[in-house]
Protein backbone atom coordinates (compact mmCIF):
# COMPACT_ATOMS: atom_id res chain seq x y z
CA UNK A 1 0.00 0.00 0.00
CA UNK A 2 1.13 3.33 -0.52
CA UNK A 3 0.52 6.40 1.64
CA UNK A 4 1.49 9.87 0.68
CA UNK A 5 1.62 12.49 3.66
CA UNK A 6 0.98 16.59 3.17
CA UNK A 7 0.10 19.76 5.28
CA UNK A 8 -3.40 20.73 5.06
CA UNK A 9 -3.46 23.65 2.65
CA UNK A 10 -5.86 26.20 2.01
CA UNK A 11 -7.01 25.73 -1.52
CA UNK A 12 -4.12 23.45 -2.45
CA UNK A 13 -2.68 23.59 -5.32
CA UNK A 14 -2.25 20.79 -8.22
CA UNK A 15 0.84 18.90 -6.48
CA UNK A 16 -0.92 18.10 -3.44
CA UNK A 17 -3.65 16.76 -5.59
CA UNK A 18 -1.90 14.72 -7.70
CA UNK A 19 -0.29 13.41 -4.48
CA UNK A 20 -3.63 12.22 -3.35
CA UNK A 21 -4.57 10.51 -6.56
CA UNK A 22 -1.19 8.42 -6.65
CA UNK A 23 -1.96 7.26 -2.89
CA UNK A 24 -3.71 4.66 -1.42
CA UNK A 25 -3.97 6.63 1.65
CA UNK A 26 -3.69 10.13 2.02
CA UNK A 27 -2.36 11.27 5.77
CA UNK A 28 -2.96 14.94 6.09
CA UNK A 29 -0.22 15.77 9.01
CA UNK A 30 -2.74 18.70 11.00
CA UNK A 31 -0.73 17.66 14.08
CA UNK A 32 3.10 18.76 13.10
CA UNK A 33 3.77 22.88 13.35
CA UNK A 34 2.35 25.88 11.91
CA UNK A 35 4.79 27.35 9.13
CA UNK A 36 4.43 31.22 9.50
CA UNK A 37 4.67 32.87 5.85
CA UNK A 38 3.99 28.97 4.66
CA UNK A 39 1.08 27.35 2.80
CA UNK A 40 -1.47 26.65 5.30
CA UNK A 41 -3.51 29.19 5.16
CA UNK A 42 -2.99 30.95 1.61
CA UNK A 43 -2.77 30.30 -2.48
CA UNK A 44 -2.66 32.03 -5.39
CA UNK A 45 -5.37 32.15 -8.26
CA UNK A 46 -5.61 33.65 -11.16
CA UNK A 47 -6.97 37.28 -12.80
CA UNK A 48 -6.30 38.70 -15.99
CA UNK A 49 -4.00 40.91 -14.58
CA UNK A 50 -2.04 37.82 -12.81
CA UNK A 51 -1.63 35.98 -9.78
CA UNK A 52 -3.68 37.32 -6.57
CA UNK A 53 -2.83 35.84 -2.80
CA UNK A 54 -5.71 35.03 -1.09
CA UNK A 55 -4.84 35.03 2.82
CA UNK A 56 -6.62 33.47 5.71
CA UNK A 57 -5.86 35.83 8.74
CA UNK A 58 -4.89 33.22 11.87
CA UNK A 59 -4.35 34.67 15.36
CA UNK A 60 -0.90 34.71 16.65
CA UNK A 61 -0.29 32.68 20.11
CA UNK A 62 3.12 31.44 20.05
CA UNK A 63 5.56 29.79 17.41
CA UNK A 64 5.10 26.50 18.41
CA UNK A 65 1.95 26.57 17.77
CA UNK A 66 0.81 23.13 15.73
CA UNK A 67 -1.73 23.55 12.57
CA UNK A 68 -4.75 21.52 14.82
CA UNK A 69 -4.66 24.16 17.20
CA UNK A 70 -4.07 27.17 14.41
CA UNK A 71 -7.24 29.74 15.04
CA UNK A 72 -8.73 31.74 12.02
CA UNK A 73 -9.06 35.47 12.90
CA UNK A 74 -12.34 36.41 12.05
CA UNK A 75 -12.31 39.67 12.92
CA UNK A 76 -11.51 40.57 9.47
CA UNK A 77 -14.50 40.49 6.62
CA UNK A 78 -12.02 37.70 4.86
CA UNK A 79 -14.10 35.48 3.86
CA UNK A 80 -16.39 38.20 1.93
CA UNK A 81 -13.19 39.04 0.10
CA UNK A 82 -12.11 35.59 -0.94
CA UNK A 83 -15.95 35.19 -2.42
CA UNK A 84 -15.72 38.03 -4.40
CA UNK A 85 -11.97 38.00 -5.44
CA UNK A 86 -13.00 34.52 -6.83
CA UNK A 87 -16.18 35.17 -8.62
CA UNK A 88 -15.92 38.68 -9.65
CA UNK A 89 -12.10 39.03 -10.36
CA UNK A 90 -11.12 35.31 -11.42
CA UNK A 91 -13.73 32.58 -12.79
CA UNK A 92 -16.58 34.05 -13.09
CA UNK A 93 -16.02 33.49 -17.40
CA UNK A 94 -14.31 30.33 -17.26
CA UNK A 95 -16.13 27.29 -18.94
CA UNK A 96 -17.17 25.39 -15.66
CA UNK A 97 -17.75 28.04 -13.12
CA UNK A 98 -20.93 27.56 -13.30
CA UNK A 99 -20.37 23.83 -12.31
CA UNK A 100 -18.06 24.26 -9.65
CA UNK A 101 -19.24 27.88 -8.24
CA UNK A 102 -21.95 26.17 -5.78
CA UNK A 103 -19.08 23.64 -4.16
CA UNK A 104 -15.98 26.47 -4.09
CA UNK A 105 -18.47 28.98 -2.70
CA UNK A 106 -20.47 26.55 -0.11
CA UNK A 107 -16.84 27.78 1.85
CA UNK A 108 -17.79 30.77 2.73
CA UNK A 109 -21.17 30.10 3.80
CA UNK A 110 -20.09 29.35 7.42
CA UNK A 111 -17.63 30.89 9.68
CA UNK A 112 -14.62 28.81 10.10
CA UNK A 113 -12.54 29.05 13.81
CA UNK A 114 -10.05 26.06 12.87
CA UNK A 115 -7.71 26.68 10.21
CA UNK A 116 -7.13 22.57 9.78
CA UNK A 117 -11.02 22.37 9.55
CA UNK A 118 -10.91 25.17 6.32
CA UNK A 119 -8.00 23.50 4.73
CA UNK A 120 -9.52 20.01 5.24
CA UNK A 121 -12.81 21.16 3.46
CA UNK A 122 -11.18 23.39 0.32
CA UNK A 123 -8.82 19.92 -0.15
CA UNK A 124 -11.91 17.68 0.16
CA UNK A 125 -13.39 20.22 -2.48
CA UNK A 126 -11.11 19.59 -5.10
CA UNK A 127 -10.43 16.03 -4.55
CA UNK A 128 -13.99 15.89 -5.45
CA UNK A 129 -13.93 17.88 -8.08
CA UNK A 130 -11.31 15.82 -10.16
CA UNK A 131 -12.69 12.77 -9.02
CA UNK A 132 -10.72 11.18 -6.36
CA UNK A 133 -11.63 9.58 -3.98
CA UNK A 134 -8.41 8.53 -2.40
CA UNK A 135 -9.38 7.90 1.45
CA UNK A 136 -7.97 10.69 3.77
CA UNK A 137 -7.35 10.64 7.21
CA UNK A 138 -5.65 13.20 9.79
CA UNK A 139 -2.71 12.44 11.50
CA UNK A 140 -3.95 13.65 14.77
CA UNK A 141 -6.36 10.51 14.50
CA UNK A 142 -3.81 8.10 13.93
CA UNK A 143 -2.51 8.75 17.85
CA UNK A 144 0.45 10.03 19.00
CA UNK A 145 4.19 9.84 17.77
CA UNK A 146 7.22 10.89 19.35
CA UNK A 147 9.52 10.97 16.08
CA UNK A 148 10.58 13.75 14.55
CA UNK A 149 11.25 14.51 10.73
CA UNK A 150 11.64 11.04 8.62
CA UNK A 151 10.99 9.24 12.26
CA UNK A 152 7.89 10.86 12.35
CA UNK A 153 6.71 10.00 8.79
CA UNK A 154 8.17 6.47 9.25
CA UNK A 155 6.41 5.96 11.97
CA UNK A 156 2.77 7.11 10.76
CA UNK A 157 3.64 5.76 7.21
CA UNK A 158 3.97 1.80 9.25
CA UNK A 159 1.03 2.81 11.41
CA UNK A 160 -1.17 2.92 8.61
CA UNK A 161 0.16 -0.23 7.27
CA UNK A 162 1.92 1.40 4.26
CA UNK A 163 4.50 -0.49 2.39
CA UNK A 164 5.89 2.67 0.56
CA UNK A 165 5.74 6.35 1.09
CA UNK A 166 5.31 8.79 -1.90
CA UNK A 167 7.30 11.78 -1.16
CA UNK A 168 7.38 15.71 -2.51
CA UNK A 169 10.70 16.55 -3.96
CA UNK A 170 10.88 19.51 -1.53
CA UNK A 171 11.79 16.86 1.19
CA UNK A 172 14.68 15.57 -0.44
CA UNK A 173 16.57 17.24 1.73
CA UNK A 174 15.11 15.36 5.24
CA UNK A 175 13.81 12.21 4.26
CA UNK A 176 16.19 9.47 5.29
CA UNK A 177 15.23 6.48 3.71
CA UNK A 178 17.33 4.42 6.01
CA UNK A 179 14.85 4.96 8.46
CA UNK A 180 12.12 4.20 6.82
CA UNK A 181 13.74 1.27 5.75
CA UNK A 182 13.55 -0.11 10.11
CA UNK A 183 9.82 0.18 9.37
CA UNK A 184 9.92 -1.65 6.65
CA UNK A 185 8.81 0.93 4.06
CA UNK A 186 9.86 1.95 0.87
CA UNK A 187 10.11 5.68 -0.63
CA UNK A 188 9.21 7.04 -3.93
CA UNK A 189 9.33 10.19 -5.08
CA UNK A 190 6.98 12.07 -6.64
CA UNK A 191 8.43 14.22 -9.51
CA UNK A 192 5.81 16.42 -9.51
CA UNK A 193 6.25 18.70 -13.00
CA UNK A 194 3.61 21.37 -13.59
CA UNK A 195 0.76 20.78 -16.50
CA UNK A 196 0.06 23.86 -18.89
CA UNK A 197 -3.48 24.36 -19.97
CA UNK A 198 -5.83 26.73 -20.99
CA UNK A 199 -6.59 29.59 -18.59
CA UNK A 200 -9.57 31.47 -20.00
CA UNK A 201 -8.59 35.04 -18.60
CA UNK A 202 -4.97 34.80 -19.62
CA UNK A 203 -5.89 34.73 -23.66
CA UNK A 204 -2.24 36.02 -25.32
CA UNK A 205 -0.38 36.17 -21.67
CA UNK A 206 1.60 33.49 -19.98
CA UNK A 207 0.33 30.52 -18.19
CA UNK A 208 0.34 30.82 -14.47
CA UNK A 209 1.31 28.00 -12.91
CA UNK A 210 1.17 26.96 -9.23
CA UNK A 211 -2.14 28.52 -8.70
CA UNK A 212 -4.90 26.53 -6.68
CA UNK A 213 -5.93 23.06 -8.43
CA UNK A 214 -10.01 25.51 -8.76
CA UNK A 215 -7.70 27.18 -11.59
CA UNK A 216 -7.78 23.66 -13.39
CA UNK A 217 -10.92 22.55 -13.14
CA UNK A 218 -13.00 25.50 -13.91
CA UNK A 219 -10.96 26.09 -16.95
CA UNK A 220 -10.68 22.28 -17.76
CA UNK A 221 -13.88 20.59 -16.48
CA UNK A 222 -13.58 17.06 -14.12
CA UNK A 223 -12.60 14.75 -16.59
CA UNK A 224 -10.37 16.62 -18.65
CA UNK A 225 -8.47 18.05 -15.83
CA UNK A 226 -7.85 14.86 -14.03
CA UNK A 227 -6.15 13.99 -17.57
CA UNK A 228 -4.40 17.21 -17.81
CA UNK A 229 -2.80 16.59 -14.16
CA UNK A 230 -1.89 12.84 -14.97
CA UNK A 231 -0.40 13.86 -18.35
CA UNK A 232 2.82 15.10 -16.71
CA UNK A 233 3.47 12.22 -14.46
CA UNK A 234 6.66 10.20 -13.54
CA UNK A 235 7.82 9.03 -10.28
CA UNK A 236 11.04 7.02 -9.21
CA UNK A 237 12.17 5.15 -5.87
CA UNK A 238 15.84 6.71 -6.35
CA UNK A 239 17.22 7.63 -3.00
């Protein structure tokens, strides 16, 4: 079996999706630390006049704080902005906004005081949206681990009963596979390269890559983004 491990992201983007749809198991780790200035609680999309950050303003408690326990500030009109940044500025003329609108914008119909929670539900969004249904589970269900770094993973990876972990490139850098190997478990590596496709405000300007996996499938539709994000593919189990 093969598990692949992320952050929760606000609106994730396309590598984190195609992560999910190689896996057997996706582990969302909710339970490790909050990056400041990291992923969690932003993305980019797309307007005519290029990429936009949307930002989901968290209190600030202390640096240790981990991403379960993250709180959304809601004493800014955020959510209000996000809404109308994505309807009015970005997709409101792409081909299958008007198939997708009703899901993306069901977000912002509550207010939101864990920032795990919103990730969780934008993620479970577009994993619908292309099509996957890859089962996910938090980390933070899965009990507790003492391990640190590739201990950490190793040891979640073998509690799930994974026989290989799919790995981001980005974590070249800290995933031993020596330890992974005392848990029996094999790494791959994802290889993640970035499709090009058709971005309906961006007629005669250059393709924007890395915005949220929405970008894809309100431009592309379900089944021919799920194509468009397999089309790229390779992995290898190189160390």
């Amino acid at each position: 079996m093969r598990v692949a491990m992320h952050q929760p992201h606000y609106l994730p983007w396309l590598g984190l999706i195609d992560k999910a749809d190689q896996s057997d198991l996706f582990v969302v780790l909710d339970h490790v630390q909050y990056e400041r200035r990291g992923w969690q609680n932003r993305n980019y999309v797309a307007t005519k006049s290029g990429p936009v950050l949307l930002s989901v303003p968290v209190l600030q408690r202390n640096r240790g704080e981990r991403i379960i326990d993250k709180k959304i500030d809601n004493s800014h009109p955020w959510q209000e902005k996000h809404r109308r940044t994505l309807e009015e500025h970005c997709y409101s003329g792409a081909p299958f906004w008007p198939e997708f609108r009703g899901g993306i914008l069901s977000v912002y119909d509550r207010e939101w005081e864990s920032l795990a929670d919103l990730a969780m539900a934008t993620m479970r969004t577009a994993l619908d949206g292309f099509g996957i249904d890859t089962p996910v589970v938090r980390a933070s269900e899965l009990g507790e681990f003492p391990g640190q770094k590739s201990e950490l993973l190793a040891q979640l990876a073998a509690k799930t009963g994974a026989t290989t972990m799919l790995s981001g490139d980005g974590a070249r850098d800290y995933v031993d596979s020596a330890v992974f190997d005392r848990y029996g478990v094999g790494v791959e590596w994802q290889r993640f390269h970035h499709p090009a496709y058709t971005q309906h405000n961006r007629a005669g300007e250059e393709f924007l890559p890395r915005m949220a996996a929405l970008d894809l499938l309100v431009n592309a539709g379900p089944a021919d983004a799920l194509r468009i994000l397999r089309s790229t593919r390779t992995r290898d189990t190189g160390g």
